[in-house]
C-alpha atoms as a PDB file:
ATOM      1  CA  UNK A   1      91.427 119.466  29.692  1.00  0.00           C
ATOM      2  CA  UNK A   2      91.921 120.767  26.280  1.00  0.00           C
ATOM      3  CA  UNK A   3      91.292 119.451  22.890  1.00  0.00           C
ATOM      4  CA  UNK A   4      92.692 120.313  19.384  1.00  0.00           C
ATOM      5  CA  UNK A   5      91.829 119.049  16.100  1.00  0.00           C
ATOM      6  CA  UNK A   6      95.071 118.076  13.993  1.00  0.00           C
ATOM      7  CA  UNK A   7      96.147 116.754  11.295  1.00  0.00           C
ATOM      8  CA  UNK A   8      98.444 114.673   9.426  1.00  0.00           C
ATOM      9  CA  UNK A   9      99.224 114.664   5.827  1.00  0.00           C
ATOM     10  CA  UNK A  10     101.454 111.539   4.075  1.00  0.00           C
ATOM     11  CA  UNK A  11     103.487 112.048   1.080  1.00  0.00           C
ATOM     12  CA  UNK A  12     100.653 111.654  -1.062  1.00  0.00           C
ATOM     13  CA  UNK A  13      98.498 113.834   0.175  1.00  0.00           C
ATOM     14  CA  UNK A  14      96.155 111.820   2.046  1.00  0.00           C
ATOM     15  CA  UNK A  15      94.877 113.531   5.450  1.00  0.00           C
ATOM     16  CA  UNK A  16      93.854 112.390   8.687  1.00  0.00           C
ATOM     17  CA  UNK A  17      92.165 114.164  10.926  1.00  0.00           C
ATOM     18  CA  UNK A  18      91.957 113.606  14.724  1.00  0.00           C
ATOM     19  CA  UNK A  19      91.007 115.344  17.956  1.00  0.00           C
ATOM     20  CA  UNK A  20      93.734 115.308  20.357  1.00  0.00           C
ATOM     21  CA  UNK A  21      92.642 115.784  24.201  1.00  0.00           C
ATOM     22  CA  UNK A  22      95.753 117.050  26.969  1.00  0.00           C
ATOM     23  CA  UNK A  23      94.827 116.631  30.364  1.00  0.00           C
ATOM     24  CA  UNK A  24      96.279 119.025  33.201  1.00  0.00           C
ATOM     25  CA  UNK A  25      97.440 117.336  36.167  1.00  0.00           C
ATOM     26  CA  UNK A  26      97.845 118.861  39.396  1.00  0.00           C
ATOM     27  CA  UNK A  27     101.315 119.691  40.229  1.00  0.00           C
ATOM     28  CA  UNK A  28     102.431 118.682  43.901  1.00  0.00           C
ATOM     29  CA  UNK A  29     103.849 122.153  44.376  1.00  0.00           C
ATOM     30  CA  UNK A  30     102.358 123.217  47.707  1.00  0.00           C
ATOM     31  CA  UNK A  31     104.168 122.365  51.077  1.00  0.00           C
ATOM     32  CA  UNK A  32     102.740 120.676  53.584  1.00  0.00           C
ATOM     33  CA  UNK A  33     101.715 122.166  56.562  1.00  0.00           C
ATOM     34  CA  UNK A  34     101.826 121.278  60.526  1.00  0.00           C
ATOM     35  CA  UNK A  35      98.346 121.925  61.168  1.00  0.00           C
ATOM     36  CA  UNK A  36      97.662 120.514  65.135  1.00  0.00           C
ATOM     37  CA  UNK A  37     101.070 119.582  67.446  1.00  0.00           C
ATOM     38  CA  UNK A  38      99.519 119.834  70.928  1.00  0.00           C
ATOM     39  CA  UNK A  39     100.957 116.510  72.242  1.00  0.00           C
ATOM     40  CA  UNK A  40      99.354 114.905  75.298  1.00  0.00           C
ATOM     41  CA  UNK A  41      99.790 113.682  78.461  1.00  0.00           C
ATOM     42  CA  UNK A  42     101.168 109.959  79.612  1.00  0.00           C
ATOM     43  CA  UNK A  43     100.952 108.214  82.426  1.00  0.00           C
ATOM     44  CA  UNK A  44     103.334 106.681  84.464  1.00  0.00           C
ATOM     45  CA  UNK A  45     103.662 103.205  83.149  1.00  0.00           C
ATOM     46  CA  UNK A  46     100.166 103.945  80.557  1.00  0.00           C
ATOM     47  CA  UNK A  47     100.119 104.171  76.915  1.00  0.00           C
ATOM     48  CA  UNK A  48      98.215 106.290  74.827  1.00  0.00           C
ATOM     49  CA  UNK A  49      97.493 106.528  71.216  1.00  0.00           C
ATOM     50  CA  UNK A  50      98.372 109.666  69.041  1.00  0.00           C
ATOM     51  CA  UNK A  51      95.338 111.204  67.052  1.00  0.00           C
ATOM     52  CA  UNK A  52      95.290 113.449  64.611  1.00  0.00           C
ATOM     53  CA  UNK A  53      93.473 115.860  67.732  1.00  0.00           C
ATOM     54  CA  UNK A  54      97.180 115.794  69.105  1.00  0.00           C
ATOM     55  CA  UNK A  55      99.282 115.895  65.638  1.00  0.00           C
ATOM     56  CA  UNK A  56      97.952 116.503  61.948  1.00  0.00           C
ATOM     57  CA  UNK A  57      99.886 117.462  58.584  1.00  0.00           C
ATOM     58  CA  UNK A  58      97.843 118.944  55.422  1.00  0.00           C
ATOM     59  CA  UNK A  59      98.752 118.924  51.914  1.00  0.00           C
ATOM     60  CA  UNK A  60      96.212 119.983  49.250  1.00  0.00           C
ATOM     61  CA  UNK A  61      98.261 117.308  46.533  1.00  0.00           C
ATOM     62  CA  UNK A  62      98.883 114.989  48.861  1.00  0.00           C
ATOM     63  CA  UNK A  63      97.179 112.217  50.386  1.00  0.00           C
ATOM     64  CA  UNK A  64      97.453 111.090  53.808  1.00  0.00           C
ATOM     65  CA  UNK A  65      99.013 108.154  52.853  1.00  0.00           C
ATOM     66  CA  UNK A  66     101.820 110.296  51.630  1.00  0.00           C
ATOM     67  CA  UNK A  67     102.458 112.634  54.210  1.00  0.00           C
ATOM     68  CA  UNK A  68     105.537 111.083  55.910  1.00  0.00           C
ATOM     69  CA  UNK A  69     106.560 112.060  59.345  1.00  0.00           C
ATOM     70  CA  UNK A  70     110.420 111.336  60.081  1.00  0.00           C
ATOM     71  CA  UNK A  71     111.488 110.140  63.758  1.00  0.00           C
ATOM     72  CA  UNK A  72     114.699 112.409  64.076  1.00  0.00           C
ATOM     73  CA  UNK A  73     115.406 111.728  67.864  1.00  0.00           C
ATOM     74  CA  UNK A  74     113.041 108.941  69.593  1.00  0.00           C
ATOM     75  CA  UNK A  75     112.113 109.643  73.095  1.00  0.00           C
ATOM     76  CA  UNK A  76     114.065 108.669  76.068  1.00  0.00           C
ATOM     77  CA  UNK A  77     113.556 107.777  79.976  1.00  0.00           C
ATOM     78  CA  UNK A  78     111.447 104.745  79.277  1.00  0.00           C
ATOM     79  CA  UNK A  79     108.774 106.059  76.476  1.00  0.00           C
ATOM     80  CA  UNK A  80     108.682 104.207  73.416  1.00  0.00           C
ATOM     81  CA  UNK A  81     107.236 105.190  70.212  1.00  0.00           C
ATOM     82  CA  UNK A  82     105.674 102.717  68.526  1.00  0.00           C
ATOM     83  CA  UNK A  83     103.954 101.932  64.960  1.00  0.00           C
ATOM     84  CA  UNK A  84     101.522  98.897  64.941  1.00  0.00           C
ATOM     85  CA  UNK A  85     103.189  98.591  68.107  1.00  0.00           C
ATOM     86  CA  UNK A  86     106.855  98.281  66.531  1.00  0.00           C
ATOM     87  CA  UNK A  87     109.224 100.837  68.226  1.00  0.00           C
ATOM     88  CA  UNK A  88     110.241 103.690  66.060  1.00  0.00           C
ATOM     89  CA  UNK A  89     113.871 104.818  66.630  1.00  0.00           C
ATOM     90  CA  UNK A  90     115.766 107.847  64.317  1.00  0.00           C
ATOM     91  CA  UNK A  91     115.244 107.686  60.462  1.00  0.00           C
ATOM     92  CA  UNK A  92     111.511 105.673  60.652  1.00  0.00           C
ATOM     93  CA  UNK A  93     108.844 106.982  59.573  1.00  0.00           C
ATOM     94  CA  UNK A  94     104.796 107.187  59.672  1.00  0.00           C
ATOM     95  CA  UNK A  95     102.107 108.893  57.928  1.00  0.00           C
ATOM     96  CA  UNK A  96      98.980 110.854  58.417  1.00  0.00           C
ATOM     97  CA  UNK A  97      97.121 107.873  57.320  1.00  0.00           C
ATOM     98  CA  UNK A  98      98.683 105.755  60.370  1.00  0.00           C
ATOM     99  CA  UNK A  99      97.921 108.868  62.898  1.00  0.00           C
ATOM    100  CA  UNK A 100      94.064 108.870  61.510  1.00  0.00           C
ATOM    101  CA  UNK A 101      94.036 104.671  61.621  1.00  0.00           C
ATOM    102  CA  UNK A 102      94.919 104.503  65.415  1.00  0.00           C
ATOM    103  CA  UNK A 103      98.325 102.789  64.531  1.00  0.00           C
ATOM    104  CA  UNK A 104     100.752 105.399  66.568  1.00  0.00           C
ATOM    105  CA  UNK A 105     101.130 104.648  70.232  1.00  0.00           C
ATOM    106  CA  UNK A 106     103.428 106.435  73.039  1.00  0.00           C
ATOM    107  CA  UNK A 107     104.053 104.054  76.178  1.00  0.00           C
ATOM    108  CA  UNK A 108     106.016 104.027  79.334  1.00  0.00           C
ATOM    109  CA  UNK A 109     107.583 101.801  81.101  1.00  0.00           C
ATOM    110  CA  UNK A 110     106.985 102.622  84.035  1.00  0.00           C
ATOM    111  CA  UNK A 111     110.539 103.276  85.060  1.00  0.00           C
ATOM    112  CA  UNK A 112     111.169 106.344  87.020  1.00  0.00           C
ATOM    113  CA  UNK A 113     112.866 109.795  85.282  1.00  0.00           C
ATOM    114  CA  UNK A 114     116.164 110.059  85.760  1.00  0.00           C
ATOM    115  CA  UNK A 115     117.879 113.068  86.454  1.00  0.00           C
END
């Protein structure tokens, strides 16, 4: 922070003076980065949880509460995504907070692949 000493003058010549303190903020300026994507392995008909051992974003002005990770295309042949254990399909989201809290699950159904 800085601080200035100013001061104001009315018509009549009486002053005030006053220190004035600005604060510097941090500036979220810095992209985040893809730190860990080593995915796992599911079993056939198991579920597993995502950790942040398997998938991890860093941001040094961000939180991990606000690092947002987008669903583009959900995964098919009977694996489900899930949040809180809500399926994710394309456009939701979760965070690095939910990764870290346990909250992001993979499952299969048990269904053979096709193809």
């Amino acid at each position: 922070s800085y601080t200035y000493e100013v001061q104001a003058t009315d018509a009549g010549g009486a002053i005030i003076t006053k220190m004035l303190t600005i604060n510097i903020g941090n500036l979220d300026d810095v992209a985040a980065t893809l730190s860990v994507n080593t995915g796992g392995t599911l079993n056939e008909g198991g579920t597993t949880t995502i950790t942040s051992a398997m998938l991890a974003a860093n941001d040094v002005d961000t939180a991990n509460s606000g690092l947002t990770f987008t669903v583009v295309s959900p995964p098919a042949n009977g694996v489900t995504l899930r949040l809180n254990g809500t399926p994710l399909v394309a456009t939701n989201t979760f965070t690095m907070q939910d990764v870290i809290n346990g909250l992001v699950t993979v499952d299969h159904n048990g269904a053979e692949p096709s193809g």
